[in-house]
PDB file of N, CA and C in Angstrom:
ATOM      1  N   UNK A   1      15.513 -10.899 -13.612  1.00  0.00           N
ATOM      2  CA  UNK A   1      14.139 -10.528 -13.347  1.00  0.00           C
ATOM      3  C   UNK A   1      13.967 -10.254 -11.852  1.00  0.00           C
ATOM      4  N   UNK A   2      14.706 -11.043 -10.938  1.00  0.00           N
ATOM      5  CA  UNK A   2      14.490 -11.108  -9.516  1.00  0.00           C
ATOM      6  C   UNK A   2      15.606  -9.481  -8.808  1.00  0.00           C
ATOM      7  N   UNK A   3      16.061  -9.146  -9.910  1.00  0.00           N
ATOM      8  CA  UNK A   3      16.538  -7.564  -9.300  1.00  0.00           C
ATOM      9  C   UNK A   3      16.275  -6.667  -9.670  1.00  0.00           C
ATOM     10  N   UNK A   4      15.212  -6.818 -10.891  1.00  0.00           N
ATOM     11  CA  UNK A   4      14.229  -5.673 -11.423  1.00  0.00           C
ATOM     12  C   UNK A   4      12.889  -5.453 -10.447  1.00  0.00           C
ATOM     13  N   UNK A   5      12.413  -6.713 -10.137  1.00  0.00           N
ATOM     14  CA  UNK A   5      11.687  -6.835  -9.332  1.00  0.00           C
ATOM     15  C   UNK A   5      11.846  -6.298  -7.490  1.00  0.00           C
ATOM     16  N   UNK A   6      12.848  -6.666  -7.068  1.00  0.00           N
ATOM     17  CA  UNK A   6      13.158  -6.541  -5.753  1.00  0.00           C
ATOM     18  C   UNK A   6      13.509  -5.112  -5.530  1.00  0.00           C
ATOM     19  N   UNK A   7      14.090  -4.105  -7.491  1.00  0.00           N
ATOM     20  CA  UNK A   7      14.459  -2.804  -7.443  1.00  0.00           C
ATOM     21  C   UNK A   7      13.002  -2.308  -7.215  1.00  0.00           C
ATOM     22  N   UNK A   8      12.041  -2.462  -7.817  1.00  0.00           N
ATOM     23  CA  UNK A   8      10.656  -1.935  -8.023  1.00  0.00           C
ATOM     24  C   UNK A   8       9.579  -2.340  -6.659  1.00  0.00           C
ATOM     25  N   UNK A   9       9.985  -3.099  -6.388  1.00  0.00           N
ATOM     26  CA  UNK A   9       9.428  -3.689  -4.725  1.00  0.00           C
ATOM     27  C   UNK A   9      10.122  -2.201  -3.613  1.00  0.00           C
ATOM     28  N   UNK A  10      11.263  -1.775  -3.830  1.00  0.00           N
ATOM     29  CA  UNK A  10      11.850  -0.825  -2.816  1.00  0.00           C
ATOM     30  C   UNK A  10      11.360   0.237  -2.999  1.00  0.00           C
ATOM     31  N   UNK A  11      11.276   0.760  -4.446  1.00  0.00           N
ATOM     32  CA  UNK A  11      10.547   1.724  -5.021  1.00  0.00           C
ATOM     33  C   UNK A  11       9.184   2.121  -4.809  1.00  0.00           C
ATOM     34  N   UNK A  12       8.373   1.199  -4.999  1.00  0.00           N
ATOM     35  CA  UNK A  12       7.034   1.120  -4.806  1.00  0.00           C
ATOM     36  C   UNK A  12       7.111   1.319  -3.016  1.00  0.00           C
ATOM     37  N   UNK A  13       7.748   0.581  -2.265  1.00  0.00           N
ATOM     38  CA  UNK A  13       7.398   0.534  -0.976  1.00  0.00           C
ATOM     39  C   UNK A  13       7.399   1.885  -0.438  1.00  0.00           C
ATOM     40  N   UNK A  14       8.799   2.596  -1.090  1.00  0.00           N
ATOM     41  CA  UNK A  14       9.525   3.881  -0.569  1.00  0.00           C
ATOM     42  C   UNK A  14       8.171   4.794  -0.758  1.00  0.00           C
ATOM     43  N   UNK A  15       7.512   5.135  -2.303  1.00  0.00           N
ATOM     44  CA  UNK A  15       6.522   5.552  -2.403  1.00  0.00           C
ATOM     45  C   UNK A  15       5.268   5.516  -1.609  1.00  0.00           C
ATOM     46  N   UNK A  16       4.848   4.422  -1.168  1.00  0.00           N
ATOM     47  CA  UNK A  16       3.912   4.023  -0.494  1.00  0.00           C
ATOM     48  C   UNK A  16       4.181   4.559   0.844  1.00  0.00           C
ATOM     49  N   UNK A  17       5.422   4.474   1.812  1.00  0.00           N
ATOM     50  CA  UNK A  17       5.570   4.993   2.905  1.00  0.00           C
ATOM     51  C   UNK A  17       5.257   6.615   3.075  1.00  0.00           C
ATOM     52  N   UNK A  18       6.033   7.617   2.083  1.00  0.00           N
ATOM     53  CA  UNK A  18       5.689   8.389   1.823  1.00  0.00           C
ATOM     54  C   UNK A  18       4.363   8.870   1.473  1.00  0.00           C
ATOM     55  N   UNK A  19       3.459   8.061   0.770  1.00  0.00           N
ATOM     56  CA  UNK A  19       1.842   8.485   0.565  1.00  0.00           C
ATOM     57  C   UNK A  19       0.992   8.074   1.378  1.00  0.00           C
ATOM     58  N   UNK A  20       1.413   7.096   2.573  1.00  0.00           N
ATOM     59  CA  UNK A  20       0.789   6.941   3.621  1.00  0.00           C
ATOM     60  C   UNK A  20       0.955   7.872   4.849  1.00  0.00           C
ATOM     61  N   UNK A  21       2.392   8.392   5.119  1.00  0.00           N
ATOM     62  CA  UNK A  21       2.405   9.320   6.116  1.00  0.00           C
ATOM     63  C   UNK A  21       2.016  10.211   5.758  1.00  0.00           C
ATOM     64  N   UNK A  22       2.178  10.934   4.289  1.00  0.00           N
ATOM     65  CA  UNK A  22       1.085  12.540   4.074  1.00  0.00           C
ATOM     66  C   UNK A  22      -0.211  11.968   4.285  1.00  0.00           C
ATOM     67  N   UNK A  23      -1.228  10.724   4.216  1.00  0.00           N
ATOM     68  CA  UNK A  23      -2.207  10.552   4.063  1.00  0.00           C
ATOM     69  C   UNK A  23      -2.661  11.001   5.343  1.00  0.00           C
ATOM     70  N   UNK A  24      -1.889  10.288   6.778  1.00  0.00           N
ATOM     71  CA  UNK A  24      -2.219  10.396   7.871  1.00  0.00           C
ATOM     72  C   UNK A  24      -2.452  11.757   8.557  1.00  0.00           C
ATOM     73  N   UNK A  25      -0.951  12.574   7.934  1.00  0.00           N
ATOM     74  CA  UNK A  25      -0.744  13.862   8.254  1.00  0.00           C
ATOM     75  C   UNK A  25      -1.935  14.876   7.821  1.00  0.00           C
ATOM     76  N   UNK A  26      -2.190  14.339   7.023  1.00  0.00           N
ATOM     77  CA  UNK A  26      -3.158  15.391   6.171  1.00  0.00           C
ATOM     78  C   UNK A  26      -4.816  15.247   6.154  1.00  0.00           C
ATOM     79  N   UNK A  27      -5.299  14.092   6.996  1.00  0.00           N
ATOM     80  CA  UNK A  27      -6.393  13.692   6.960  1.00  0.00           C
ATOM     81  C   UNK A  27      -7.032  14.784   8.023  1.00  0.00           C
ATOM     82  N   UNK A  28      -6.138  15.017   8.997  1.00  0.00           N
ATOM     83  CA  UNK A  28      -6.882  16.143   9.959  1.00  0.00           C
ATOM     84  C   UNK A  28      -7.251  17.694   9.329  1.00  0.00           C
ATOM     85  N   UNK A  29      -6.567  18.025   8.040  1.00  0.00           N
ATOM     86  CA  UNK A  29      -6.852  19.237   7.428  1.00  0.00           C
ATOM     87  C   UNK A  29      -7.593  18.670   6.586  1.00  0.00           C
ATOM     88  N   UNK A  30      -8.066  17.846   6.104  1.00  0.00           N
ATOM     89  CA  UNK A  30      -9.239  17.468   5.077  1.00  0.00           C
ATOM     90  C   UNK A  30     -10.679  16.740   5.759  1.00  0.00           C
ATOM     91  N   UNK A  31     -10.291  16.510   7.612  1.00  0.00           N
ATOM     92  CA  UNK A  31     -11.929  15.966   8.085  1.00  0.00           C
ATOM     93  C   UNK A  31     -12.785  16.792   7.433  1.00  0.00           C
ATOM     94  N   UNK A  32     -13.079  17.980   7.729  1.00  0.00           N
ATOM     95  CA  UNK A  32     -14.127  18.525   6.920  1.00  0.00           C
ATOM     96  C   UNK A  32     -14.463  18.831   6.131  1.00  0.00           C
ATOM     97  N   UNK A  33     -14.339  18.003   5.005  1.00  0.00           N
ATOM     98  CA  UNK A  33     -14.574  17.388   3.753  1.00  0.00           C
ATOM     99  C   UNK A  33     -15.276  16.120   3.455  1.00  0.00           C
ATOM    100  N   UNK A  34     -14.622  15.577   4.152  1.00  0.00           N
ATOM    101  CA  UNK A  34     -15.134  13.556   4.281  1.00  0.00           C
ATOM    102  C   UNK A  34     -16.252  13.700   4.720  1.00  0.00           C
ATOM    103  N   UNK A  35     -17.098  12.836   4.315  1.00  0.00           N
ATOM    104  CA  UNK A  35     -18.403  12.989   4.542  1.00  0.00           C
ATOM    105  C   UNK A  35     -18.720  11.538   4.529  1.00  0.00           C
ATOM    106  N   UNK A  36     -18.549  10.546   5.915  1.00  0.00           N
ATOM    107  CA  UNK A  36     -18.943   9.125   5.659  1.00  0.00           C
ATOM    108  C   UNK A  36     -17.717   8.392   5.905  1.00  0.00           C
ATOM    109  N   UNK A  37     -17.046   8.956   5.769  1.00  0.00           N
ATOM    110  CA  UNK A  37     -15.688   8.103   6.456  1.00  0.00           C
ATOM    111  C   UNK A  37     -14.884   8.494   7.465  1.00  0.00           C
ATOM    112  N   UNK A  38     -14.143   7.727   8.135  1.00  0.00           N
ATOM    113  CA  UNK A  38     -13.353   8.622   9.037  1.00  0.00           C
ATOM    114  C   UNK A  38     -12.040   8.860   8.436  1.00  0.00           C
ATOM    115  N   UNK A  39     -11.447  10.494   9.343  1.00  0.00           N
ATOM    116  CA  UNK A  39     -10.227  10.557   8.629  1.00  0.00           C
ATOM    117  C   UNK A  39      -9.045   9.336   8.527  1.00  0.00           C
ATOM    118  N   UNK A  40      -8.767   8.630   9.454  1.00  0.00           N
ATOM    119  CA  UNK A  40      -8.301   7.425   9.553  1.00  0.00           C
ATOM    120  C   UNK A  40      -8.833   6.520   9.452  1.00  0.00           C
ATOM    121  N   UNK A  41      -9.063   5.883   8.496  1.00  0.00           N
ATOM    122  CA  UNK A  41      -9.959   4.780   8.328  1.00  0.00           C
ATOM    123  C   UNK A  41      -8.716   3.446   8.040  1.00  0.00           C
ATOM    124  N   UNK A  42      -8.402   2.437   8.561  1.00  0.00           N
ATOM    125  CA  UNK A  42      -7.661   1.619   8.179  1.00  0.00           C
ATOM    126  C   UNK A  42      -7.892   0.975   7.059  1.00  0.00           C
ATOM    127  N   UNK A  43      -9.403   0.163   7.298  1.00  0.00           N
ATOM    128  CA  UNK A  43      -9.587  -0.679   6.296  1.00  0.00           C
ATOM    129  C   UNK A  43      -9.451  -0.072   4.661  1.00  0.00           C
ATOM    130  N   UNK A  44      -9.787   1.266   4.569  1.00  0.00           N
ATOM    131  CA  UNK A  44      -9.902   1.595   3.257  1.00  0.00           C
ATOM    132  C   UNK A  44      -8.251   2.421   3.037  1.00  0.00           C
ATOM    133  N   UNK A  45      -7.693   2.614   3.969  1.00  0.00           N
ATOM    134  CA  UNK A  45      -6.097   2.885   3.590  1.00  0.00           C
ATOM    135  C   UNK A  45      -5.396   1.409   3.501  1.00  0.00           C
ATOM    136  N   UNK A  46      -5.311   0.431   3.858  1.00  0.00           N
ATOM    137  CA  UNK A  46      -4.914  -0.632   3.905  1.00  0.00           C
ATOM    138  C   UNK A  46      -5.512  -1.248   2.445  1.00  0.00           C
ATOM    139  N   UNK A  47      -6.633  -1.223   2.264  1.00  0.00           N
ATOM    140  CA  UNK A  47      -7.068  -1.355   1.098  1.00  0.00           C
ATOM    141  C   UNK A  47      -6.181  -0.514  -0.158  1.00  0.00           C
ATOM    142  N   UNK A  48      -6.148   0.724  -0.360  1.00  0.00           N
ATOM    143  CA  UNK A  48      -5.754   1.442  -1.197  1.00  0.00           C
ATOM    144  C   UNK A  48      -3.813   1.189  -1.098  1.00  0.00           C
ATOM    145  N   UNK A  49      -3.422   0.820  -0.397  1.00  0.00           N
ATOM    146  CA  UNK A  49      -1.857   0.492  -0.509  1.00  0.00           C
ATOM    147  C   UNK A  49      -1.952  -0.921  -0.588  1.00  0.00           C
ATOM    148  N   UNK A  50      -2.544  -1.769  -0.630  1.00  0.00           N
ATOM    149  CA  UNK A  50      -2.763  -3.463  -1.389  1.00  0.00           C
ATOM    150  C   UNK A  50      -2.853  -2.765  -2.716  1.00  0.00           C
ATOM    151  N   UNK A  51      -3.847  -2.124  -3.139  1.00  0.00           N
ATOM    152  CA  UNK A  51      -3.819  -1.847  -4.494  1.00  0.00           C
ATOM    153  C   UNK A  51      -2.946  -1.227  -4.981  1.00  0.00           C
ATOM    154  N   UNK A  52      -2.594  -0.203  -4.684  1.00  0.00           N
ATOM    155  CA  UNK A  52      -1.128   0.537  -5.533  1.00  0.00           C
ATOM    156  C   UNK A  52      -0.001  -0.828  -5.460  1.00  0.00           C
ATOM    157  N   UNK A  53       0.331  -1.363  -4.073  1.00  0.00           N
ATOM    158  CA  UNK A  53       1.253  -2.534  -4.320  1.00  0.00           C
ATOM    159  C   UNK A  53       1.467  -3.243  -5.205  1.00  0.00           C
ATOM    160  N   UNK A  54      -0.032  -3.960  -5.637  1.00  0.00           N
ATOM    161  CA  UNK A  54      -0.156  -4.783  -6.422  1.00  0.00           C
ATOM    162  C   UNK A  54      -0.173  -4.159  -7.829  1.00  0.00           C
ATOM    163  N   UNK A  55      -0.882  -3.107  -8.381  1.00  0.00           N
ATOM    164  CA  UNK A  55      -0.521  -2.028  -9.732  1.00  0.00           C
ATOM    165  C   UNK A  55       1.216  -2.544 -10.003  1.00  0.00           C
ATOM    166  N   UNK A  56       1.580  -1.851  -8.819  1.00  0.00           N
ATOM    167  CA  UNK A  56       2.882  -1.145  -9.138  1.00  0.00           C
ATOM    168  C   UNK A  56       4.425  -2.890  -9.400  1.00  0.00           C
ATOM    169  N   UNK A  57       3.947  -3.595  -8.290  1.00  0.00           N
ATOM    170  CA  UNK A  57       4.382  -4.785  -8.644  1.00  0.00           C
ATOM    171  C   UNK A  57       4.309  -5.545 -10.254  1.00  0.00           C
ATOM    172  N   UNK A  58       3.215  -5.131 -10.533  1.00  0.00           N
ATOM    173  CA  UNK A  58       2.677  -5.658 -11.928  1.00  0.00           C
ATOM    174  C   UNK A  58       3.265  -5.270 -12.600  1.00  0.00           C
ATOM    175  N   UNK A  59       3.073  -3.900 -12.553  1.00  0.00           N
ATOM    176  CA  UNK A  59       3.990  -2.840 -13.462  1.00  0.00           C
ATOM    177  C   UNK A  59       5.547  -2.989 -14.105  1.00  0.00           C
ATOM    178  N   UNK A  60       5.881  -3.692 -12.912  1.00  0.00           N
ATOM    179  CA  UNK A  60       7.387  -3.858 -12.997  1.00  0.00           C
ATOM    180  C   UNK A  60       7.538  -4.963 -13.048  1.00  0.00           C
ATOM    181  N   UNK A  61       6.756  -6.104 -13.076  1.00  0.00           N
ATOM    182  CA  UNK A  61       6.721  -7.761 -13.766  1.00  0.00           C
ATOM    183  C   UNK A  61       6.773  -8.162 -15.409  1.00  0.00           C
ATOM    184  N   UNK A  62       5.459  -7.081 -15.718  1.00  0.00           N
ATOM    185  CA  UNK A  62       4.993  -7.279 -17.322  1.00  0.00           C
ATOM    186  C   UNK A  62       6.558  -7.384 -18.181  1.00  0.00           C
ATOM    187  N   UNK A  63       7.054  -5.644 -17.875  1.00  0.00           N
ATOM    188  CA  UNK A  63       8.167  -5.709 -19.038  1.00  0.00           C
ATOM    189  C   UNK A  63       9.812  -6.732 -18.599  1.00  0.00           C
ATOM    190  N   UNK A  64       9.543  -6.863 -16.997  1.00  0.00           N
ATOM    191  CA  UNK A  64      10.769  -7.840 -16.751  1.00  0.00           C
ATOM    192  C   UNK A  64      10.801  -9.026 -17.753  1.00  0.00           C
ATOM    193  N   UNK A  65       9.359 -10.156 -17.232  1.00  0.00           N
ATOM    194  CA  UNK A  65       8.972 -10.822 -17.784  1.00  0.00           C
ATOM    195  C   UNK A  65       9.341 -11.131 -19.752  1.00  0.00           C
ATOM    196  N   UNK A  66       9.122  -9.907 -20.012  1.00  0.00           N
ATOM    197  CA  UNK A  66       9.389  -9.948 -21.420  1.00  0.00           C
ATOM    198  C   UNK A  66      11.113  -9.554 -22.235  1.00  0.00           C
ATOM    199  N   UNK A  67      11.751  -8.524 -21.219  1.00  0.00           N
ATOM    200  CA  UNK A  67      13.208  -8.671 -20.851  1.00  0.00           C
ATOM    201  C   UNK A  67      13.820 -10.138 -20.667  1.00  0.00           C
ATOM    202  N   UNK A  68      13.524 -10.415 -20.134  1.00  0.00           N
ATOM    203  CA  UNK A  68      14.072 -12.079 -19.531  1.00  0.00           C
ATOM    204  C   UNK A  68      13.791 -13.432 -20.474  1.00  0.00           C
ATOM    205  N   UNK A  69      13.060 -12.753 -21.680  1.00  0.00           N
ATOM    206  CA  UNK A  69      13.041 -14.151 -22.540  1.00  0.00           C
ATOM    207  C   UNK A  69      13.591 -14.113 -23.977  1.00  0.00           C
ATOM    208  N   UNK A  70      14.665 -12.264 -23.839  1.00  0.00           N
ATOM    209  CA  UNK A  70      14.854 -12.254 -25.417  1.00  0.00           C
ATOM    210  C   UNK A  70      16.685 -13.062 -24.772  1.00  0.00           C
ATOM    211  N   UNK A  71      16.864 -13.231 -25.829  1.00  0.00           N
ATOM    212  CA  UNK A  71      18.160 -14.091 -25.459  1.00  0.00           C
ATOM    213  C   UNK A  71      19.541 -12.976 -25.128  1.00  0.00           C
ATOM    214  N   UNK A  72      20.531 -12.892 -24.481  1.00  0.00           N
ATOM    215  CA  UNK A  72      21.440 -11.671 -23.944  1.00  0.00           C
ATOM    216  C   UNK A  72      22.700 -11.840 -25.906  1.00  0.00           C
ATOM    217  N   UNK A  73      22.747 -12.653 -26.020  1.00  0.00           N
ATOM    218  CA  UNK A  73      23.032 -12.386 -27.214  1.00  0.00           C
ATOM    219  C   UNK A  73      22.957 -11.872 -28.689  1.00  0.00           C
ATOM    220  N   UNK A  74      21.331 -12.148 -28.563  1.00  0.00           N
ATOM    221  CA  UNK A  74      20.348 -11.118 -29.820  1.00  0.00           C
ATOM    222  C   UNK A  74      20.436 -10.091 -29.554  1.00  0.00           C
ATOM    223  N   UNK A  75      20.706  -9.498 -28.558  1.00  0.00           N
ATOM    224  CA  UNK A  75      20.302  -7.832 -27.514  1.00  0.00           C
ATOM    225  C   UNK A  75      21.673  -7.631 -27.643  1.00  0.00           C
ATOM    226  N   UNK A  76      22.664  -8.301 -27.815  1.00  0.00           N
ATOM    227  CA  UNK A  76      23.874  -7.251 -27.684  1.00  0.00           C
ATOM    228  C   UNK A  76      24.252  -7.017 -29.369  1.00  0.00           C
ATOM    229  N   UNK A  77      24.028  -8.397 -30.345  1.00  0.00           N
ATOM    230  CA  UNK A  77      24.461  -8.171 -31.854  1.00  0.00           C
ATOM    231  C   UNK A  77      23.615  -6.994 -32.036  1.00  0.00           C
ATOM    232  N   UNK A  78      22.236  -6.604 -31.809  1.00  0.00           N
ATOM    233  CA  UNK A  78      21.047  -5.394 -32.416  1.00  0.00           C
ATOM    234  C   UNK A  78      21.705  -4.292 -32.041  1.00  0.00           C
ATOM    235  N   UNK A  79      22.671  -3.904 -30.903  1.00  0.00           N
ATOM    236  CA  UNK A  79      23.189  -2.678 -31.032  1.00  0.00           C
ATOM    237  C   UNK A  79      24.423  -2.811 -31.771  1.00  0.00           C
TER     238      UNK A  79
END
């Protein structure tokens, strides 16, 4: 469970780095649009990558979680 997890922790992060630097990059071609926020706003980007983190962590807990309690011997006789 702890290398499904730590795989999906790199994953998620890798993603997140990537959707934070287009965010940054791209906020100066979308100011004039925003209406009420600034293009860099920390609190609500910091906010929105807590949340995908936590989604995406979950994501990859639920089915570990349920992986990890069938026994490695039932799983190999079923194939």
């Amino acid at each position: 469970m702890r290398m499904v997890l730590l795989e999906a922790t790199l994953l998620v992060g890798c993603g997140l780095a990537v959707g934070v630097t287009s965010s940054v990059v791209g906020a100066q071609l979308l100011s004039s649009l925003l209406f009420g926020v600034a293009p860099r706003d920390p609190i609500r980007l910091i906010s929105a990558v807590g949340a995908l983190l936590i989604t995406g962590l979950v994501a990859a807990w639920w089915p570990a979680r349920r992986a990890a309690k069938v026994d490695p011997m039932v799983a190999l006789r079923y194939e």
